[in-house]
PDB file of N, CA and C in Angstrom:
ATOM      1  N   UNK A   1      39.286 -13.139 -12.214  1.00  0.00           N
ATOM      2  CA  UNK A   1      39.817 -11.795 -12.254  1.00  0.00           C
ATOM      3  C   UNK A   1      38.851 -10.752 -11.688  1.00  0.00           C
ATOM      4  N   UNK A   2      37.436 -10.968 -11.909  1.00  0.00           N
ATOM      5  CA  UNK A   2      36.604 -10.309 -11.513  1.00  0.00           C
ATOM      6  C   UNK A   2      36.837  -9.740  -9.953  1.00  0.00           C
ATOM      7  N   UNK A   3      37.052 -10.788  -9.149  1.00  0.00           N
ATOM      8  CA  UNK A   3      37.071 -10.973  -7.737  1.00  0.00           C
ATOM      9  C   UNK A   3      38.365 -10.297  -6.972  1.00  0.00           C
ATOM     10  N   UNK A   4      39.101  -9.883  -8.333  1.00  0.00           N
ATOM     11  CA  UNK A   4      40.599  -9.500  -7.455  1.00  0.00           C
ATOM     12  C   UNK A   4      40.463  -7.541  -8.042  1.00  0.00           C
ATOM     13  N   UNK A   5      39.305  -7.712  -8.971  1.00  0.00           N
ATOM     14  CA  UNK A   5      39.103  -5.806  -9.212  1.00  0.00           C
ATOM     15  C   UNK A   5      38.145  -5.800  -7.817  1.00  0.00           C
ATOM     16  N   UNK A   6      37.389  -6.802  -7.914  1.00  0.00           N
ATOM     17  CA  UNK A   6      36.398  -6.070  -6.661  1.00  0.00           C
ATOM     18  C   UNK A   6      36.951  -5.629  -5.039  1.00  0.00           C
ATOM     19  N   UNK A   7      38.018  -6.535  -4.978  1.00  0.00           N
ATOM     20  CA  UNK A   7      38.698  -6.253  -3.952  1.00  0.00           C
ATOM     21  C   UNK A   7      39.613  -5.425  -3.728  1.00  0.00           C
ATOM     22  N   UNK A   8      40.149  -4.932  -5.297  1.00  0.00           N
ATOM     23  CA  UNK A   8      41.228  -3.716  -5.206  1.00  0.00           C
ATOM     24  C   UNK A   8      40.313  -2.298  -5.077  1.00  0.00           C
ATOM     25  N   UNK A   9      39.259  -2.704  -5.430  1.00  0.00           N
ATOM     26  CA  UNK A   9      38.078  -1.255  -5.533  1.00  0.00           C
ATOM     27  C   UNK A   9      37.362  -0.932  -4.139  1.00  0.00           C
ATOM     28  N   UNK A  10      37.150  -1.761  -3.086  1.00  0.00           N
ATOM     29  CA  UNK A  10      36.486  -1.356  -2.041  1.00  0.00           C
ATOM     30  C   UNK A  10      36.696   0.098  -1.623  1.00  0.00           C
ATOM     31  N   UNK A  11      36.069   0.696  -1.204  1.00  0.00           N
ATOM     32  CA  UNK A  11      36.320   2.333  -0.585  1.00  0.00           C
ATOM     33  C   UNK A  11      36.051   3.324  -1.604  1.00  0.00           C
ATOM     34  N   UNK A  12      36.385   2.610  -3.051  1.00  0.00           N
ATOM     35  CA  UNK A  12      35.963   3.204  -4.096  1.00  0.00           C
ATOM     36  C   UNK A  12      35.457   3.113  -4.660  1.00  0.00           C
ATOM     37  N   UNK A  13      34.772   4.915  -5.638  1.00  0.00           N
ATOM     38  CA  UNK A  13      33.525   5.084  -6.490  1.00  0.00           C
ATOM     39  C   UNK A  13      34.155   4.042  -7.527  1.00  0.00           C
ATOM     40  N   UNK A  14      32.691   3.611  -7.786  1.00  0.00           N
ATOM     41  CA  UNK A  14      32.768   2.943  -9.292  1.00  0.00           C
ATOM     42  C   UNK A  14      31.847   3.244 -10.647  1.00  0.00           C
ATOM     43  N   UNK A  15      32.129   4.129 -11.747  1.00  0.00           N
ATOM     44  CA  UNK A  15      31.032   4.937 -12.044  1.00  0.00           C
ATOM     45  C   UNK A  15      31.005   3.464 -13.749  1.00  0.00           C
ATOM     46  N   UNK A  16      29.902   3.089 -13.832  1.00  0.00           N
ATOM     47  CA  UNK A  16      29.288   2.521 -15.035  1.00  0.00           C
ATOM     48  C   UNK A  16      28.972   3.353 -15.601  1.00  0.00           C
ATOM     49  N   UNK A  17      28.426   2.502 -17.200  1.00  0.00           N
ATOM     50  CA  UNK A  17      27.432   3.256 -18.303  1.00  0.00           C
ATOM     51  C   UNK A  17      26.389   3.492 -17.488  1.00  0.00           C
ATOM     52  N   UNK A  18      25.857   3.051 -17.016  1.00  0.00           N
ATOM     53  CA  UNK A  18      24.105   3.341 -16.534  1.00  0.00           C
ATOM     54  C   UNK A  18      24.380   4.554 -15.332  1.00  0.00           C
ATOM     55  N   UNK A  19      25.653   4.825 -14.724  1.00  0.00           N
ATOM     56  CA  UNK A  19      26.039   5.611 -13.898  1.00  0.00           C
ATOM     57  C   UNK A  19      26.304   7.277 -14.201  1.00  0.00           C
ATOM     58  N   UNK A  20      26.650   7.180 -15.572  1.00  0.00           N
ATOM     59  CA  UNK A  20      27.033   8.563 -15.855  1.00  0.00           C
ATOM     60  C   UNK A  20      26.046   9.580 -16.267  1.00  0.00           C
ATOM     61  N   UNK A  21      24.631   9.477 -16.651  1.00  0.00           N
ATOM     62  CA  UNK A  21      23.525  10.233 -16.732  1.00  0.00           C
ATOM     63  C   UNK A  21      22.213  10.133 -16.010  1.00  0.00           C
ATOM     64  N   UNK A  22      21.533  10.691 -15.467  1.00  0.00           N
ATOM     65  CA  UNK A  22      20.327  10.436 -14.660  1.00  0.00           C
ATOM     66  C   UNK A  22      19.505   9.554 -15.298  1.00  0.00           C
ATOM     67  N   UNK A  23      18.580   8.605 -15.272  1.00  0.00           N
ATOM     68  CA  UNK A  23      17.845   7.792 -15.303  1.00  0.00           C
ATOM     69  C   UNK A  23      16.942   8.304 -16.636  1.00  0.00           C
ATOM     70  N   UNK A  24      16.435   9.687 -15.757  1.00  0.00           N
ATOM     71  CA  UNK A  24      15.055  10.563 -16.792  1.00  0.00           C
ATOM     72  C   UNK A  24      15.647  11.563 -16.779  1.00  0.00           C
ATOM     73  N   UNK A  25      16.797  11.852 -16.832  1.00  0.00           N
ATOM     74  CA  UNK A  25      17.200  13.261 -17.608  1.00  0.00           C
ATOM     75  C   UNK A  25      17.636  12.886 -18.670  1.00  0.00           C
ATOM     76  N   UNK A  26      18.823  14.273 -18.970  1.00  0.00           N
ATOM     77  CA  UNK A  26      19.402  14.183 -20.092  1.00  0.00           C
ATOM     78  C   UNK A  26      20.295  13.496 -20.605  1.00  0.00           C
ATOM     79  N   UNK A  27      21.158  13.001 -21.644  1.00  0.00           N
ATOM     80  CA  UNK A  27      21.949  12.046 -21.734  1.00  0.00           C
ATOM     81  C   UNK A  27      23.066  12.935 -21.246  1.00  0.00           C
ATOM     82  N   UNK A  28      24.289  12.442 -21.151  1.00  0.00           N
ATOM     83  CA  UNK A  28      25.795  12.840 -20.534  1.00  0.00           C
ATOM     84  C   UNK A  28      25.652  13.277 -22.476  1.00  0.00           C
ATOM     85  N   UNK A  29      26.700  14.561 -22.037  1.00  0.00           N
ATOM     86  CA  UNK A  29      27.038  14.845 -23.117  1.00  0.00           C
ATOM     87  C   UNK A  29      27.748  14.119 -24.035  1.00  0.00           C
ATOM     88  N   UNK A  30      28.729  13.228 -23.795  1.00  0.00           N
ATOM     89  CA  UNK A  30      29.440  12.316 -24.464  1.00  0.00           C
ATOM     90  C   UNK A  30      28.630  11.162 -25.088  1.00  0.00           C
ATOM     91  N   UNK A  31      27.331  10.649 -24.698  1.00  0.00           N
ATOM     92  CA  UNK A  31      26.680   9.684 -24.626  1.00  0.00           C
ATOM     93  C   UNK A  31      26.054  10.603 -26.108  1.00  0.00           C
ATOM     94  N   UNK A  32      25.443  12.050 -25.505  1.00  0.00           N
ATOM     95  CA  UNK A  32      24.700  12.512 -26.782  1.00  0.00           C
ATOM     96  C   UNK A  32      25.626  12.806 -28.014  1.00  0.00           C
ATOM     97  N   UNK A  33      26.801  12.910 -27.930  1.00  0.00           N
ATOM     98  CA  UNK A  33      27.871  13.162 -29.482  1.00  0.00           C
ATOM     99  C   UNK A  33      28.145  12.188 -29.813  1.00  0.00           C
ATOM    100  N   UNK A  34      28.142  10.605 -29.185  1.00  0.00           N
ATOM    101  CA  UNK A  34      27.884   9.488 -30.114  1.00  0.00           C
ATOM    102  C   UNK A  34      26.256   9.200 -30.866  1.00  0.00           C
ATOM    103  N   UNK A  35      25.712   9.930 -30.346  1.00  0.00           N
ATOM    104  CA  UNK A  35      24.506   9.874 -31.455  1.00  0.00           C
ATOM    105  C   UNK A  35      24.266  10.965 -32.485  1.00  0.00           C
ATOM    106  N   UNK A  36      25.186  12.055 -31.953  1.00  0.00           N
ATOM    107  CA  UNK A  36      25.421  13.246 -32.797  1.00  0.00           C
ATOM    108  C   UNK A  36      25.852  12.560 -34.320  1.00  0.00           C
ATOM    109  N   UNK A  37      26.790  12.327 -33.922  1.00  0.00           N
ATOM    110  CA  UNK A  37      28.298  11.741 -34.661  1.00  0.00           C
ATOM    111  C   UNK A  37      28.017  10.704 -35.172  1.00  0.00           C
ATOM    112  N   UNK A  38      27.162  10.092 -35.144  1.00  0.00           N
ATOM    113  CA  UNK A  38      27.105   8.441 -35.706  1.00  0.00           C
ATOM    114  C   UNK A  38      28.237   7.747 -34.469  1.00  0.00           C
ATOM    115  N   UNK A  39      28.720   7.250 -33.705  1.00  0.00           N
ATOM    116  CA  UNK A  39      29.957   7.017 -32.869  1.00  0.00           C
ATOM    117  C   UNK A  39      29.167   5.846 -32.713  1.00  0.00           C
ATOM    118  N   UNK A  40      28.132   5.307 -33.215  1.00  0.00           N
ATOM    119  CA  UNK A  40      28.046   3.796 -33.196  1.00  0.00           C
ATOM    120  C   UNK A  40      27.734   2.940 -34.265  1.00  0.00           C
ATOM    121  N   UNK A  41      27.457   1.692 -34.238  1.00  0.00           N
ATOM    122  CA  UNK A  41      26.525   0.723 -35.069  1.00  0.00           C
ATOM    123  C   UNK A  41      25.920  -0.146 -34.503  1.00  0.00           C
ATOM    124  N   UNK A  42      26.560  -1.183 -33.996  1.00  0.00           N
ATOM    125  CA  UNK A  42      25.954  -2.455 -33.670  1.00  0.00           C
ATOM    126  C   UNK A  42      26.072  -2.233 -32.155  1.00  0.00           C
ATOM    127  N   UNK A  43      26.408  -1.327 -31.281  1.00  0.00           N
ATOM    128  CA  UNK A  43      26.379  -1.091 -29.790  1.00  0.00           C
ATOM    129  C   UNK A  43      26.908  -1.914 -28.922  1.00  0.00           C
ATOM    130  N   UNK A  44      27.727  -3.205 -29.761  1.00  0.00           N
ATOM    131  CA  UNK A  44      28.400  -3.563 -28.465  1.00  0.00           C
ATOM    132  C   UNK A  44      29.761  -3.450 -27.647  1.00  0.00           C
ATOM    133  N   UNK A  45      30.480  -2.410 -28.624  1.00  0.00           N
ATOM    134  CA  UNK A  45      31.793  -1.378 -27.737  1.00  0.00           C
ATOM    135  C   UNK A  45      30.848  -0.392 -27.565  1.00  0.00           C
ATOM    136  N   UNK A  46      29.808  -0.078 -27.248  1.00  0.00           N
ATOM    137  CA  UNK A  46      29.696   1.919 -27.205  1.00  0.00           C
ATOM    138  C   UNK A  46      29.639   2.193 -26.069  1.00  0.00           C
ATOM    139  N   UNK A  47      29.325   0.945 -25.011  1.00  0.00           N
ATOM    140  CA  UNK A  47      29.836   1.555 -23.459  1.00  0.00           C
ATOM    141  C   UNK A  47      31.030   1.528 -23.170  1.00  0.00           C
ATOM    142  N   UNK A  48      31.747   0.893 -23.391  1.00  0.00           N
ATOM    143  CA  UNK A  48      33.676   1.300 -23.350  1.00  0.00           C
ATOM    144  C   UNK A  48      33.994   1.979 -24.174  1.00  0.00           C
ATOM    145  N   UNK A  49      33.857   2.318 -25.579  1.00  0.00           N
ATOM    146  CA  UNK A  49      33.779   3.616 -26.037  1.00  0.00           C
ATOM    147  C   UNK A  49      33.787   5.394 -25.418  1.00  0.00           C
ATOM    148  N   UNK A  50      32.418   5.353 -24.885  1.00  0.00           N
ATOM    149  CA  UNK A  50      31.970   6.157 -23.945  1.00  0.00           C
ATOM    150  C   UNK A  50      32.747   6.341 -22.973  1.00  0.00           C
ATOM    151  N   UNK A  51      32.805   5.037 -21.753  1.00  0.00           N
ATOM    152  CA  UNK A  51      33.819   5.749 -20.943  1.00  0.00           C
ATOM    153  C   UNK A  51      34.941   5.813 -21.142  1.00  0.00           C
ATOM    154  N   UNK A  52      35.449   5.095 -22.182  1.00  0.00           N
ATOM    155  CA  UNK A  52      37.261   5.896 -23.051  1.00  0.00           C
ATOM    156  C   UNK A  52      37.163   7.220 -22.576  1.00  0.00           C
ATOM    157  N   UNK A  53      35.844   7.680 -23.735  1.00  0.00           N
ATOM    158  CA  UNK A  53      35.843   8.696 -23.960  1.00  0.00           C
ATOM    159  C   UNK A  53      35.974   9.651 -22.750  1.00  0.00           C
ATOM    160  N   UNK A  54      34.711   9.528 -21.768  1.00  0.00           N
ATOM    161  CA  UNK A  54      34.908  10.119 -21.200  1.00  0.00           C
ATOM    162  C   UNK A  54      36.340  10.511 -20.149  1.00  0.00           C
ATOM    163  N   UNK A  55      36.693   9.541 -20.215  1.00  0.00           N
ATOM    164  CA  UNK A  55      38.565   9.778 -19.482  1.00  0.00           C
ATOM    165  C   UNK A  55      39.353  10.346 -20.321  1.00  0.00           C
ATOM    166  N   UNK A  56      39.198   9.657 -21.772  1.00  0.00           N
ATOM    167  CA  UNK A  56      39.948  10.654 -22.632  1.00  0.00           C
ATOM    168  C   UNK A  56      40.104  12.317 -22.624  1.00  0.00           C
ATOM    169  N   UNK A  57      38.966  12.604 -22.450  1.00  0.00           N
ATOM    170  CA  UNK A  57      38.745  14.404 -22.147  1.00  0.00           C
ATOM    171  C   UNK A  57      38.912  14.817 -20.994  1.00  0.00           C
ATOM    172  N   UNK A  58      38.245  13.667 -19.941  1.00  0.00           N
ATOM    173  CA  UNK A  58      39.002  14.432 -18.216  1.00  0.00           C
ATOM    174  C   UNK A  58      40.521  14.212 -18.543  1.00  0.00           C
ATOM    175  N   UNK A  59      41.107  13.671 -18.807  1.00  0.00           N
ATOM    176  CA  UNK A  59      42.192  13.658 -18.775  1.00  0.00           C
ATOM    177  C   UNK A  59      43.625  14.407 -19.803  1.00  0.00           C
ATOM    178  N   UNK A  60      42.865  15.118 -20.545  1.00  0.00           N
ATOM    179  CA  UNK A  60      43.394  16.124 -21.701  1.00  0.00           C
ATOM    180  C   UNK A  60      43.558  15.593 -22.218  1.00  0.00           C
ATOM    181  N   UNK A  61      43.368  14.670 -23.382  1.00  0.00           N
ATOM    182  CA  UNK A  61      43.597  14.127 -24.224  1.00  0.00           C
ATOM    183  C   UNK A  61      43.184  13.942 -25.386  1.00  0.00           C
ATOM    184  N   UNK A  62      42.213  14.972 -25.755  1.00  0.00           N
ATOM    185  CA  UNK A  62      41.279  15.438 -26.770  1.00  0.00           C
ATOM    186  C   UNK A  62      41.802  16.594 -27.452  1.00  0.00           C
ATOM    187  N   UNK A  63      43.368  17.065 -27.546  1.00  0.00           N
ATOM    188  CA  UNK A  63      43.245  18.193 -28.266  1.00  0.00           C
ATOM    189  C   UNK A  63      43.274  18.256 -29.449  1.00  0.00           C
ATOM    190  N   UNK A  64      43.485  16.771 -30.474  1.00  0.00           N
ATOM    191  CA  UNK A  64      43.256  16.898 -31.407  1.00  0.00           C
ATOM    192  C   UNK A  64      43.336  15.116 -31.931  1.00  0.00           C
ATOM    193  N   UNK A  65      42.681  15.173 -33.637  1.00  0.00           N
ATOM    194  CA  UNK A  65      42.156  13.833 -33.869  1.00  0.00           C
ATOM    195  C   UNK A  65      43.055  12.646 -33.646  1.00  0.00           C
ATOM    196  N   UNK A  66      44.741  13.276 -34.319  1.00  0.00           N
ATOM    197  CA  UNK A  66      45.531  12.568 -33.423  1.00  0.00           C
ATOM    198  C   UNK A  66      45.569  11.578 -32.128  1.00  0.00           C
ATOM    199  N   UNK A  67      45.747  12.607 -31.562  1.00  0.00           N
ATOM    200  CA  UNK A  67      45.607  12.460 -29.886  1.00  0.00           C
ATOM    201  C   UNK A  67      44.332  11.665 -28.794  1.00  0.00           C
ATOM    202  N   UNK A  68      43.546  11.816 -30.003  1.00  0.00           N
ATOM    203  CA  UNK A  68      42.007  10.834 -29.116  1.00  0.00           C
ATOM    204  C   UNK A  68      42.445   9.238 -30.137  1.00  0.00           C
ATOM    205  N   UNK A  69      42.817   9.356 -31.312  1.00  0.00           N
ATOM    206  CA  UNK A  69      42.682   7.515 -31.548  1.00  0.00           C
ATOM    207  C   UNK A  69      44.096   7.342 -30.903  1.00  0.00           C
ATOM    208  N   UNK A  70      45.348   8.001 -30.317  1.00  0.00           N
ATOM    209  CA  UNK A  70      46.259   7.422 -29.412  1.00  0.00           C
ATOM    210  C   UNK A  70      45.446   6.990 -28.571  1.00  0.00           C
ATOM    211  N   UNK A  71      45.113   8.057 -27.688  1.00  0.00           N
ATOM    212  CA  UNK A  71      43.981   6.961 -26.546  1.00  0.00           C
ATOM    213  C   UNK A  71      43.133   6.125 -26.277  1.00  0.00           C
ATOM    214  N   UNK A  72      42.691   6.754 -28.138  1.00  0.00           N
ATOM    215  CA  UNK A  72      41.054   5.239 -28.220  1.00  0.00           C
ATOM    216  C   UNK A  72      41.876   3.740 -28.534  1.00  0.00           C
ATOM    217  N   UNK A  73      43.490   4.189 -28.662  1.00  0.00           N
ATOM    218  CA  UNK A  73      43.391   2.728 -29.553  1.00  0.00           C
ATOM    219  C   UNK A  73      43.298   1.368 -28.885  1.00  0.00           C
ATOM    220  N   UNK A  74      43.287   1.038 -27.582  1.00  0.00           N
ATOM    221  CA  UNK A  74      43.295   0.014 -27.178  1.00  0.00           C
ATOM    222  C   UNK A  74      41.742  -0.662 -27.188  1.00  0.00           C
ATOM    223  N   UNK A  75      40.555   0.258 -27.628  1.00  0.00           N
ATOM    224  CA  UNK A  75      38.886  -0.467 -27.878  1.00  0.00           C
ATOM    225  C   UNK A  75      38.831  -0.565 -28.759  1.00  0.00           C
ATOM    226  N   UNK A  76      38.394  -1.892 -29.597  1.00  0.00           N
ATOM    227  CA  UNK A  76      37.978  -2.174 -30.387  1.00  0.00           C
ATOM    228  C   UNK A  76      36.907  -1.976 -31.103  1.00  0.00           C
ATOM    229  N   UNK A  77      36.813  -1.791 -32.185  1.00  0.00           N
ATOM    230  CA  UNK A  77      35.428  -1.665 -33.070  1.00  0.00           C
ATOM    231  C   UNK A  77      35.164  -2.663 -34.323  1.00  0.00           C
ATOM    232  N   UNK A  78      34.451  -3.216 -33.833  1.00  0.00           N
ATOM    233  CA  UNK A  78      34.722  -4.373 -34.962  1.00  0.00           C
ATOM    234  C   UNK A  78      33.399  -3.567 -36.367  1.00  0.00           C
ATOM    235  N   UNK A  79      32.409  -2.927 -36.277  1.00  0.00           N
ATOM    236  CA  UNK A  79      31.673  -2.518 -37.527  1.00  0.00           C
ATOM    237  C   UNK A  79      32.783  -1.417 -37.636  1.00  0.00           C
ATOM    238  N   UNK A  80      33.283  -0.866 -37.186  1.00  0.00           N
ATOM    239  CA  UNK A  80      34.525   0.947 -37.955  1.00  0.00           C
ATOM    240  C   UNK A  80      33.849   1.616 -37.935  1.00  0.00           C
ATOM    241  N   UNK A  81      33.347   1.702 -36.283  1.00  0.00           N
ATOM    242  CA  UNK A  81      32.762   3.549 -36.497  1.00  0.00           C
ATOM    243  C   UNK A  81      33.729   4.508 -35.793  1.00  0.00           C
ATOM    244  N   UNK A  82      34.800   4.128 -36.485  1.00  0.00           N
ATOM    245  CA  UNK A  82      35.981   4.955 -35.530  1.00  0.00           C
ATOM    246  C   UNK A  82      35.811   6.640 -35.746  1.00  0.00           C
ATOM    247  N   UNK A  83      35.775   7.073 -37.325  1.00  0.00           N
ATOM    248  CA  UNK A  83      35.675   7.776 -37.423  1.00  0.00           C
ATOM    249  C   UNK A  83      34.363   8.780 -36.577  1.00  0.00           C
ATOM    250  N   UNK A  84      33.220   8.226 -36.858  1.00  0.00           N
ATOM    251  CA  UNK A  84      32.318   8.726 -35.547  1.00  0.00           C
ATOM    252  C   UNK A  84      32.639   9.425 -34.389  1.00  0.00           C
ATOM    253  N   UNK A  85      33.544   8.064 -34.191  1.00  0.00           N
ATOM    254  CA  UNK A  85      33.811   8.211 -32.492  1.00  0.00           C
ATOM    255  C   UNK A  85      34.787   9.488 -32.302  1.00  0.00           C
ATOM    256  N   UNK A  86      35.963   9.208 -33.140  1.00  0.00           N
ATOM    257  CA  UNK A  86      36.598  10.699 -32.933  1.00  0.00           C
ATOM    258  C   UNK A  86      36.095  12.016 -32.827  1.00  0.00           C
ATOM    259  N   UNK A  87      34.869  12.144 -34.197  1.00  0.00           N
ATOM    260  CA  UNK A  87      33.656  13.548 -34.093  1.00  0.00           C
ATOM    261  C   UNK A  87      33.455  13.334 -33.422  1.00  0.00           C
ATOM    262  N   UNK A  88      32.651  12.357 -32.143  1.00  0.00           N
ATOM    263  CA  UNK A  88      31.678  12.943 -30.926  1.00  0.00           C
ATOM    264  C   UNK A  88      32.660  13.194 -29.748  1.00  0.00           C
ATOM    265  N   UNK A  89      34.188  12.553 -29.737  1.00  0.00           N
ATOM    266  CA  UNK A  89      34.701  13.006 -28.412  1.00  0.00           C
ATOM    267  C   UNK A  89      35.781  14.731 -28.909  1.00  0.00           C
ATOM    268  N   UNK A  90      35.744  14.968 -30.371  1.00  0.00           N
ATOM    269  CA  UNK A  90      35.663  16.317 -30.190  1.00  0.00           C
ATOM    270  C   UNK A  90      35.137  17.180 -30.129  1.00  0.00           C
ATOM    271  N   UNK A  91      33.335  16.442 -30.467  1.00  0.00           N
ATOM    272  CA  UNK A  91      32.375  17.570 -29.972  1.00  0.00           C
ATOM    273  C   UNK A  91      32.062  17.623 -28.472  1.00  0.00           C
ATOM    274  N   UNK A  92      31.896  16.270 -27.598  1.00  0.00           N
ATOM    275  CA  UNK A  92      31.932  16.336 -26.328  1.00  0.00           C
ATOM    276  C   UNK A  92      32.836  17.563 -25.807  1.00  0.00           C
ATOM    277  N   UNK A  93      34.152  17.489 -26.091  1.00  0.00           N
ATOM    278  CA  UNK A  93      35.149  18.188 -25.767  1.00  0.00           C
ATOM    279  C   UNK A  93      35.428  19.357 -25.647  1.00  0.00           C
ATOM    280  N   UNK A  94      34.369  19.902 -26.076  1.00  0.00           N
ATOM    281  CA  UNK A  94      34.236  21.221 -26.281  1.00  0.00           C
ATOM    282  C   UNK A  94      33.206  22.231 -25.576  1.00  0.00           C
TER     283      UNK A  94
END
C-alpha cells in the first residue's frame, strides 16, 4: 500500500511530524497544547494526533468539544488521553 500513496503523491507536498516545526525553534503551536494539555501519555498516537489536529483546525472543525472528537474519532488512543487532546486542539485553535 505504501507504494501506491507514493505514487498518488508525486508533485506533492508531503508535510510529517518532524515537518511541521523548525528543527531549533519553537514547537508548532499544536505540538505545544499537547504538552499544555496533557494530550499525551505513552506517545505512540501523538503524531497522528497532532496532525488530526492540525487539519482539524485548518479545516474548521474546532468550534467546539463536540465537533473536534467528531473529527478525532477515527485515532485511536489506547492510554485515554482524549480528554487532553480535545483541551490542546481548543487551545491551539485559538
Amino acid at each position: 500500500m505504501p507504494d501506491i500513496w507514493s505514487s498518488r503523491s508525486k508533485a506533492r507536498k508531503i508535510t510529517t511530524i518532524e515537518g511541521i516545526a523548525p528543527g531549533e525553534g519553537p514547537l508548532h503551536p499544536v505540538q505545544q497544547a499537547f504538552l499544555d494539555c496533557d494530550g499525551l501519555q505513552c506517545g505512540y498516537c501523538t503524531p497522528g494526533q497532532i496532525m488530526s489536529a492540525i487539519a482539524c483546525i485548518r479545516e474548521g472543525h474546532a468550534g467546539s468539544a463536540d465537533e473536534i472528537r467528531e473529527y478525532m474519532s477515527g485515532n485511536l488512543c489506547r492510554c485515554g488521553a482524549y480528554a487532553g487532546i480535545v483541551a490542546a486542539i481548543q487551545q491551539a485553535a485559538t
